[in-house]
N, C-alpha and C. Protein backbone atom coordinates (compact mmCIF):
# COMPACT_ATOMS: atom_id res chain seq x y z
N UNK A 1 0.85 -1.16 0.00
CA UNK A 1 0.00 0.00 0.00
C UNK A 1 0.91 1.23 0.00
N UNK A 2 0.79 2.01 -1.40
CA UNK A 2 1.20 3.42 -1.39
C UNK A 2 0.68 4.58 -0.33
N UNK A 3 1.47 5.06 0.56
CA UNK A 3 0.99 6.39 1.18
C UNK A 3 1.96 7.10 1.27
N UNK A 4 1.03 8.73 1.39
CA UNK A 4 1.87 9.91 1.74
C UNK A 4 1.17 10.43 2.68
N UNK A 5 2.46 11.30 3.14
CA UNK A 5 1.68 12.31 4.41
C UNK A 5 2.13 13.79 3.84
N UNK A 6 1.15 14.59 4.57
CA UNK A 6 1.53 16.05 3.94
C UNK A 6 2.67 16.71 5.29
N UNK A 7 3.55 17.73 4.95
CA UNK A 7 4.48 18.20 6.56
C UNK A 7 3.55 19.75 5.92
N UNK A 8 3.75 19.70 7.47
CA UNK A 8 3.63 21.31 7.31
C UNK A 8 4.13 21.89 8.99
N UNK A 9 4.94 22.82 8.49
CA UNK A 9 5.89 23.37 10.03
C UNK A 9 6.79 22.27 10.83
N UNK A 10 7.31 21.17 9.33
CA UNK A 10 8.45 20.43 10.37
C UNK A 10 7.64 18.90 10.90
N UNK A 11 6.12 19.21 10.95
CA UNK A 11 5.10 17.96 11.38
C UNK A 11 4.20 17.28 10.64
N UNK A 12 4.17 16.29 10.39
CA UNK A 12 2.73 15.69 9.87
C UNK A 12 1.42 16.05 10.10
N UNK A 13 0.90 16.39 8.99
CA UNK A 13 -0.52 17.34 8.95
C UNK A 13 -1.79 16.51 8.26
N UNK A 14 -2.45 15.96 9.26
CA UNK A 14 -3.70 15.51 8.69
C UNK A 14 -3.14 13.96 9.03
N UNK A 15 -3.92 13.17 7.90
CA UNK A 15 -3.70 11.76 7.59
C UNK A 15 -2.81 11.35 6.54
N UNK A 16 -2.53 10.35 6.12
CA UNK A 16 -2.05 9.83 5.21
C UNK A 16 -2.97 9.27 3.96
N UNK A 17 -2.53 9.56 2.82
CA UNK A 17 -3.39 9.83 1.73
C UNK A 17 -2.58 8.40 1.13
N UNK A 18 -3.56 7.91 0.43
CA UNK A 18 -3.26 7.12 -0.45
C UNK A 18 -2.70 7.58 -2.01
N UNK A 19 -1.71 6.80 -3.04
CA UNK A 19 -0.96 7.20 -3.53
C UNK A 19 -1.98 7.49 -4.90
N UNK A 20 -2.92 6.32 -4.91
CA UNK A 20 -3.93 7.30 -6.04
C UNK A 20 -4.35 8.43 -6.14
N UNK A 21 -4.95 8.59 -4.35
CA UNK A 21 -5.47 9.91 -3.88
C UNK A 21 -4.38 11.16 -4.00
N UNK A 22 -3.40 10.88 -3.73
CA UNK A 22 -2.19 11.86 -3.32
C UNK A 22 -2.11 12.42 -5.19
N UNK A 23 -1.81 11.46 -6.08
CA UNK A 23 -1.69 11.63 -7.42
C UNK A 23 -2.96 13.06 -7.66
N UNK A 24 -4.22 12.49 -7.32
CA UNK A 24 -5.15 13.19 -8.04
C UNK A 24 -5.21 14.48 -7.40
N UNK A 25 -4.79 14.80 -6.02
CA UNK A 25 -5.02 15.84 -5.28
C UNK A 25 -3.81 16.27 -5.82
N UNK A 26 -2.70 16.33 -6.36
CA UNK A 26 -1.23 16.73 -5.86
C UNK A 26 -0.74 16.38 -7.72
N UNK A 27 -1.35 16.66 -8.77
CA UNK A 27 -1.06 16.00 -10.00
C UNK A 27 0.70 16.95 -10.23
N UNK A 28 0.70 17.83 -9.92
CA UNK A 28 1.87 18.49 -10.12
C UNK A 28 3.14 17.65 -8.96
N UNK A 29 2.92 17.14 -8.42
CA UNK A 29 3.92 16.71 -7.37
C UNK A 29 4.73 15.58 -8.15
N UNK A 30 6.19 15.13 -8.03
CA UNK A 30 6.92 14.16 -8.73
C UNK A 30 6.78 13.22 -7.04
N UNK A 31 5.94 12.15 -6.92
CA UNK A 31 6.02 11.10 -6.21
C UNK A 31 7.61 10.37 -5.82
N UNK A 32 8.41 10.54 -7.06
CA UNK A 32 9.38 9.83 -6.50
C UNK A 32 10.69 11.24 -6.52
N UNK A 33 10.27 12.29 -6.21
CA UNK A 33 10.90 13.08 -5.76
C UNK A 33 10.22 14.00 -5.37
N UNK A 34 9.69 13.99 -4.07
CA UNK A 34 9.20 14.44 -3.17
C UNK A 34 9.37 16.10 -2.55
N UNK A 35 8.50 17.21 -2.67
CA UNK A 35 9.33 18.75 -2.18
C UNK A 35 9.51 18.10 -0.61
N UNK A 36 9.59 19.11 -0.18
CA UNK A 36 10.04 18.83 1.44
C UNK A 36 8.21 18.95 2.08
N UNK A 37 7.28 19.45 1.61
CA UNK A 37 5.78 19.65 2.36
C UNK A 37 5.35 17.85 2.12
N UNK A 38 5.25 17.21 1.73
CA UNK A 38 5.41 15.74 1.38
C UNK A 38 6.27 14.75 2.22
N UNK A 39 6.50 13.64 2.14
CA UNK A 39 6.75 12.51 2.72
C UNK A 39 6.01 10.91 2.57
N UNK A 40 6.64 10.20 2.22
CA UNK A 40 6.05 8.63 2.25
C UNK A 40 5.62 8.73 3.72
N UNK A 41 4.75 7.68 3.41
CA UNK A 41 4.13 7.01 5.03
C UNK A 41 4.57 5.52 4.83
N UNK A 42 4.86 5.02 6.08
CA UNK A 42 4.52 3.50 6.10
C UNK A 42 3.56 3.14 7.22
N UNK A 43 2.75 2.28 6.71
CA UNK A 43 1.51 2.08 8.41
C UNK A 43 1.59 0.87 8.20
N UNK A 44 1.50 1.30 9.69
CA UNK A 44 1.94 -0.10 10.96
C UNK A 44 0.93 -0.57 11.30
N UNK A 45 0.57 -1.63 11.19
CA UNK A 45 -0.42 -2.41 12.13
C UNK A 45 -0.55 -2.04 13.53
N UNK A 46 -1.69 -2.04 14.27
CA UNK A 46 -1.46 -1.10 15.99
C UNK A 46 -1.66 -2.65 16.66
N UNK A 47 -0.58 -2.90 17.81
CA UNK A 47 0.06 -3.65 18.52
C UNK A 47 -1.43 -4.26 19.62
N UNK A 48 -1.45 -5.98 19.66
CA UNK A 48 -2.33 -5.73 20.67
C UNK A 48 -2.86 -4.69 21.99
N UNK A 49 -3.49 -4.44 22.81
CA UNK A 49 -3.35 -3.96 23.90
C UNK A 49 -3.56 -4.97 25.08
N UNK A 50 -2.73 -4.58 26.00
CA UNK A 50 -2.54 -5.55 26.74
C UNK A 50 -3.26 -5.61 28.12
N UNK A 51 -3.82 -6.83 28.68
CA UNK A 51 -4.68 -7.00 29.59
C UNK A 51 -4.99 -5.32 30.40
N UNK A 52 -4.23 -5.34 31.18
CA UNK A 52 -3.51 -4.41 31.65
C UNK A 52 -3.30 -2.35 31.12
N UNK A 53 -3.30 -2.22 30.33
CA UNK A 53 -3.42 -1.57 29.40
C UNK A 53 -5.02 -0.92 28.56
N UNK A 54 -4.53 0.41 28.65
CA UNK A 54 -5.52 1.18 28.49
C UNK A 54 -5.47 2.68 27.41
N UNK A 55 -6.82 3.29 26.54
CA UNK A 55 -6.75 4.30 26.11
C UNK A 55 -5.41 3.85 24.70
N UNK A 56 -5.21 3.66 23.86
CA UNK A 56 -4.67 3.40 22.61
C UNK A 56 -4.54 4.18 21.96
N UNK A 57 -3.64 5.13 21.04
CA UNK A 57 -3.57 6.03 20.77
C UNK A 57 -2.72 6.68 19.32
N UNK A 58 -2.55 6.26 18.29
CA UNK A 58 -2.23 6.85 17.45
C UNK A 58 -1.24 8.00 17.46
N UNK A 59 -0.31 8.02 16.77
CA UNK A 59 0.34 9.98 16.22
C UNK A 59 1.24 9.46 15.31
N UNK A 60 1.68 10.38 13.70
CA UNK A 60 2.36 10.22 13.08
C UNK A 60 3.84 10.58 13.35
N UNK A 61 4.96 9.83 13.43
CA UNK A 61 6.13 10.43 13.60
C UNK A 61 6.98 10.05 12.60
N UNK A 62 8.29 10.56 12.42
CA UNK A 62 9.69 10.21 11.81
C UNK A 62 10.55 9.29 12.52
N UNK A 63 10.36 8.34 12.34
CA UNK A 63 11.15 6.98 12.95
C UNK A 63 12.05 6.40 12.04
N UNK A 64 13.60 6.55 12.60
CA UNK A 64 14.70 6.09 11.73
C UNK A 64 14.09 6.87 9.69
N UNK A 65 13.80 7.88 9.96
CA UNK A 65 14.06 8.43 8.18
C UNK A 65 12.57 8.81 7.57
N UNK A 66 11.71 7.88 8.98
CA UNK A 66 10.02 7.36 7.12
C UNK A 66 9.12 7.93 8.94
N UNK A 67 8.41 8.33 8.03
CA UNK A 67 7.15 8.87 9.02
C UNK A 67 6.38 7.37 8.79
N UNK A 68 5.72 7.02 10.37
CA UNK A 68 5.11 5.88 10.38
C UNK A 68 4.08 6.60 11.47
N UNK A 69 3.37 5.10 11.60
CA UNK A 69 2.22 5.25 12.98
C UNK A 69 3.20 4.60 14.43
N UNK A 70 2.77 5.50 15.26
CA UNK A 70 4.01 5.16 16.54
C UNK A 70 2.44 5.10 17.44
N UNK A 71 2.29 4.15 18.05
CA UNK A 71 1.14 3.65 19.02
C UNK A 71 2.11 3.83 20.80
N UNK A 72 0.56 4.06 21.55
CA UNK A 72 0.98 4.36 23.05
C UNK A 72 -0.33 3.61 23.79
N UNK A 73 -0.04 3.37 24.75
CA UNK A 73 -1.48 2.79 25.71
C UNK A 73 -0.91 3.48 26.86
N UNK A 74 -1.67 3.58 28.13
CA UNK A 74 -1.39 3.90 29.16
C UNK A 74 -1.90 2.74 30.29
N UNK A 75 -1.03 2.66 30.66
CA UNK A 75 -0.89 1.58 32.13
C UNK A 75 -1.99 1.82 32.86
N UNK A 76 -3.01 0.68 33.37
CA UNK A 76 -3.96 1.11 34.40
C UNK A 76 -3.13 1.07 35.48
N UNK A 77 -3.89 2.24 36.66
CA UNK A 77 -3.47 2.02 37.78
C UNK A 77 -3.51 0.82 38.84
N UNK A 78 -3.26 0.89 39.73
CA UNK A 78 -3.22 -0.42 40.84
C UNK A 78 -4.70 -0.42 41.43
N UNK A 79 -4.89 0.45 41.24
CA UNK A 79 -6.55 0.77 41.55
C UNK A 79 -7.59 0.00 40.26
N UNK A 80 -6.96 0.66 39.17
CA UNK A 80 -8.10 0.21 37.95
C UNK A 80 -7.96 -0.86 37.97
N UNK A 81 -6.75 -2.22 37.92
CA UNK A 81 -6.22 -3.35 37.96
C UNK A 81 -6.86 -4.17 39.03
N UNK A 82 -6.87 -3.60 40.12
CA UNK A 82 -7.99 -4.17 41.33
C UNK A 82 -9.70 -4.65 40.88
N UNK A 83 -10.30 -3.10 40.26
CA UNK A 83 -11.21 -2.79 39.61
C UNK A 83 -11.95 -4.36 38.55
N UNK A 84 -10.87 -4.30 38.03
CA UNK A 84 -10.83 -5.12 36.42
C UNK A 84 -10.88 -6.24 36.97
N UNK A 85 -10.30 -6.67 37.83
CA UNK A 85 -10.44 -8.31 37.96
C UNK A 85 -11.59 -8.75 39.16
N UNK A 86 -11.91 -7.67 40.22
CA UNK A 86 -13.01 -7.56 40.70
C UNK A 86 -13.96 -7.68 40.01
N UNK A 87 -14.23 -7.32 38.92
CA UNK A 87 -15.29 -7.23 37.94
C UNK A 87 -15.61 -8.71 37.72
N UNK A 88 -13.89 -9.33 36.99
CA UNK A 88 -14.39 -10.44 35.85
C UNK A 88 -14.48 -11.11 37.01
N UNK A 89 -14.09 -11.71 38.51
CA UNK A 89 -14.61 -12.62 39.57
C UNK A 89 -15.67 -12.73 39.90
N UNK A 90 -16.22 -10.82 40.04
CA UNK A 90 -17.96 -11.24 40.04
C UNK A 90 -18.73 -11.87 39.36
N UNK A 91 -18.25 -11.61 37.90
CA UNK A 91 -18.97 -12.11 36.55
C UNK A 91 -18.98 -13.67 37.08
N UNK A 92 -17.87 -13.68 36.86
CA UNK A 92 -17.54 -15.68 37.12
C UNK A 92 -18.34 -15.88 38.41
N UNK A 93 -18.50 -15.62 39.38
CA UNK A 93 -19.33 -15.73 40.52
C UNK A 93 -21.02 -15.82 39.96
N UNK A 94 -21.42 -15.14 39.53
CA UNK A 94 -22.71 -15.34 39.13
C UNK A 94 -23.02 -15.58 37.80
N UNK A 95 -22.18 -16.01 37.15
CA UNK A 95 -22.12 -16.56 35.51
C UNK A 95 -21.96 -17.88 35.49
N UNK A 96 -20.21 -18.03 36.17
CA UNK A 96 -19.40 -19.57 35.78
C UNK A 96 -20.20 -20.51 36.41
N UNK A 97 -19.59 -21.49 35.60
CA UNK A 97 -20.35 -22.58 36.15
C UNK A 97 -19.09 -23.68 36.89
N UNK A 98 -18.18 -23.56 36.67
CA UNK A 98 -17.09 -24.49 37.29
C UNK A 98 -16.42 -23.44 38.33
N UNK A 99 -16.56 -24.20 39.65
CA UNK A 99 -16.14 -24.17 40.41
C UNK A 99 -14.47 -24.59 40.90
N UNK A 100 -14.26 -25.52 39.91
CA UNK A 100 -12.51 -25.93 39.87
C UNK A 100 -11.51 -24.93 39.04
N UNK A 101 -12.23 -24.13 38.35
CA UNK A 101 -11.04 -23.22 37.55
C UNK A 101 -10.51 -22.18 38.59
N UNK A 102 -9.48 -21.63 38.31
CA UNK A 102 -8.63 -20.95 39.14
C UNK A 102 -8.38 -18.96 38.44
N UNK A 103 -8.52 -18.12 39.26
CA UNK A 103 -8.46 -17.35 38.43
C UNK A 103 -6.89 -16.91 38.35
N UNK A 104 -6.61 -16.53 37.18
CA UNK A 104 -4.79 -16.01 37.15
C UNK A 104 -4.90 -14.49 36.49
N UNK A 105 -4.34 -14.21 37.73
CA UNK A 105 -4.22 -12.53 37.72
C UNK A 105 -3.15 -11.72 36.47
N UNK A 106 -2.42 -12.61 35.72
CA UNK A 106 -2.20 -12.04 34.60
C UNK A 106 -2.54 -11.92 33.37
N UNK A 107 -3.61 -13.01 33.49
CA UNK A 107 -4.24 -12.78 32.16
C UNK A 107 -5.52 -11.87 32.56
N UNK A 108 -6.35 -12.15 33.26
CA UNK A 108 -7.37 -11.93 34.35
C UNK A 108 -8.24 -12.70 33.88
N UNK A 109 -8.11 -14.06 33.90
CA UNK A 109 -9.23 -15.03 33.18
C UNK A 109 -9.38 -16.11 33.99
N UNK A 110 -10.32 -16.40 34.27
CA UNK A 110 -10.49 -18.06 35.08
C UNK A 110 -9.70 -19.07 33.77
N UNK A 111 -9.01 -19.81 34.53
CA UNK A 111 -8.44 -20.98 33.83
C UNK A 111 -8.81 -22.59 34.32
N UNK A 112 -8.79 -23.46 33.57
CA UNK A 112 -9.27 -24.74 33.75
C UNK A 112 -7.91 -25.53 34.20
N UNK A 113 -7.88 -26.30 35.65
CA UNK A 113 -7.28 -26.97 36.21
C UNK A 113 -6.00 -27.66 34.93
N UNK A 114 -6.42 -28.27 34.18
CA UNK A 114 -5.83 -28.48 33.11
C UNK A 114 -6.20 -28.14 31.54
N UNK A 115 -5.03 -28.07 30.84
CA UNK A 115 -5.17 -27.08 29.66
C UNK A 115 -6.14 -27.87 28.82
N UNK A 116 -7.30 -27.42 28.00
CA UNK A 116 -7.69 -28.11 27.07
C UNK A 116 -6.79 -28.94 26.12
N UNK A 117 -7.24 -29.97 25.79
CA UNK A 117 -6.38 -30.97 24.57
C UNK A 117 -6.38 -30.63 23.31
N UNK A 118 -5.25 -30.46 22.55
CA UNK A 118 -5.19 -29.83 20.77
C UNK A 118 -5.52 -30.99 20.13
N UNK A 119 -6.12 -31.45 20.11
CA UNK A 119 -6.52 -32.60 18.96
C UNK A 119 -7.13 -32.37 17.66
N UNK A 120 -6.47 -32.40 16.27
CA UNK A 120 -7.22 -32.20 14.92
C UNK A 120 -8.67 -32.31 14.73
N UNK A 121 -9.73 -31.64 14.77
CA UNK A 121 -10.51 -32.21 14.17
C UNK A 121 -11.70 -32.99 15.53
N UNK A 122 -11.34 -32.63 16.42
CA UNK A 122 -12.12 -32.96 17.76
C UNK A 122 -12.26 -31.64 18.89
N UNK A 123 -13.36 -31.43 19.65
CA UNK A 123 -14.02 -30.26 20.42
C UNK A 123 -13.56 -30.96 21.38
N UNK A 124 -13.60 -30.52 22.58
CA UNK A 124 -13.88 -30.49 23.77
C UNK A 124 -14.35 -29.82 24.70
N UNK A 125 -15.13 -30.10 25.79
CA UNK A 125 -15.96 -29.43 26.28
C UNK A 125 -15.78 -29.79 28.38
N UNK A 126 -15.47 -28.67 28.98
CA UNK A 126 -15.53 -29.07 30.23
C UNK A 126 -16.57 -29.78 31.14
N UNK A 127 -15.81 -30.85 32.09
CA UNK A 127 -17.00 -31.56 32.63
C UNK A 127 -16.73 -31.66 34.36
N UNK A 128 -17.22 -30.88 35.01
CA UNK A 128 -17.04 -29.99 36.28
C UNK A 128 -17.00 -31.19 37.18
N UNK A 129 -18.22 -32.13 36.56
CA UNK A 129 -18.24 -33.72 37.61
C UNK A 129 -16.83 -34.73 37.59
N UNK A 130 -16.34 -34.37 36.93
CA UNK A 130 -15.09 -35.62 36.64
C UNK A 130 -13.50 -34.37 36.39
N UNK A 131 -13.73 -33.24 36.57
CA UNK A 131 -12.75 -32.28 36.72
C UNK A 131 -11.83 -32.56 35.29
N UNK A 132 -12.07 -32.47 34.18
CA UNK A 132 -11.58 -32.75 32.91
C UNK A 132 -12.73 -32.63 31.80
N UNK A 133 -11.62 -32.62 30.54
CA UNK A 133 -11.95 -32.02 29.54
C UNK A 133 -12.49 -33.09 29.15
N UNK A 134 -13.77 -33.17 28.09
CA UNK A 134 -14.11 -34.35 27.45
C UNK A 134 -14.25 -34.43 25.93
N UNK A 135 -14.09 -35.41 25.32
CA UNK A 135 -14.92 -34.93 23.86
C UNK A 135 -16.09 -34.65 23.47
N UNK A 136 -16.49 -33.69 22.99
CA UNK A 136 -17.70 -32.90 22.40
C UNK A 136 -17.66 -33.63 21.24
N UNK A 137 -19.04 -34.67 21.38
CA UNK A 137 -19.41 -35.36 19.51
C UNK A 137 -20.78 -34.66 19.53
N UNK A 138 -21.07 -35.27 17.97
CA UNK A 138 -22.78 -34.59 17.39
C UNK A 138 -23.69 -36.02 17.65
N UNK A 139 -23.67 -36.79 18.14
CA UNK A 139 -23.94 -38.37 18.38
C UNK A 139 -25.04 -37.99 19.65
């Protein structure tokens, strides 16, 4: 994917235009020699966010030469983090139905005593009476 960004005062101004778009808006501009109000873009895919992690955020910068997308999250506090998993325990409290899963505070997810089985082409489904995973058939 072709993009440009426009500078104006030293900064990236607006969005990044696509190279058809940039052509038709900009027909006088030489694409592969660029004035200085111009610049390629390259965009970045934006990075999961993490359990933990909050507010996601976008801004165009100059990284090593090429203006790209530079992503930020902000850390929840020890408070919000309390908050968040208070939440999903209640949920599981009046939702879950297994009583043997364990909750792990870094993912913030109830987990099953043992890991589900990868088997090709076969489901499995938890069975709270016998504390294990079983096969799920259509039978």
């Amino acid at each position: 994917m072709e993009l440009f960004i426009r500078i104006k005062n030293g900064q990236p101004f607006e969005h990044p235009i696509f190279g058809d778009n940039f052509r038709q808006a900009f027909p006088d501009v030489d694409t592969n020699n660029l004035p200085a109000e111009f610049a390629r873009f390259v965009r970045v895919a934006a990075p999961a966010v993490g359990v933990y992690e909050k507010n996601q955020t976008v801004s165009y910068q100059l990284v090593d030469g090429v203006y790209t997308d530079v992503f930020s999250v902000e850390q929840m506090t020890s408070e919000e983090i309390t908050a968040k998993q208070q939440a999903v325990k209640d949920d599981w409290a009046a939702n879950g139905e297994f009583v043997s899963w364990a909750f792990n505070e870094v993912t913030c997810t109830f987990e099953a005593p043992t890991p589900m089985p990868n088997e090709a082409g076969k489901y499995f489904g938890w069975d709270e009476a016998t504390i294990s995973w079983i096969e799920v058939t259509n039978e």
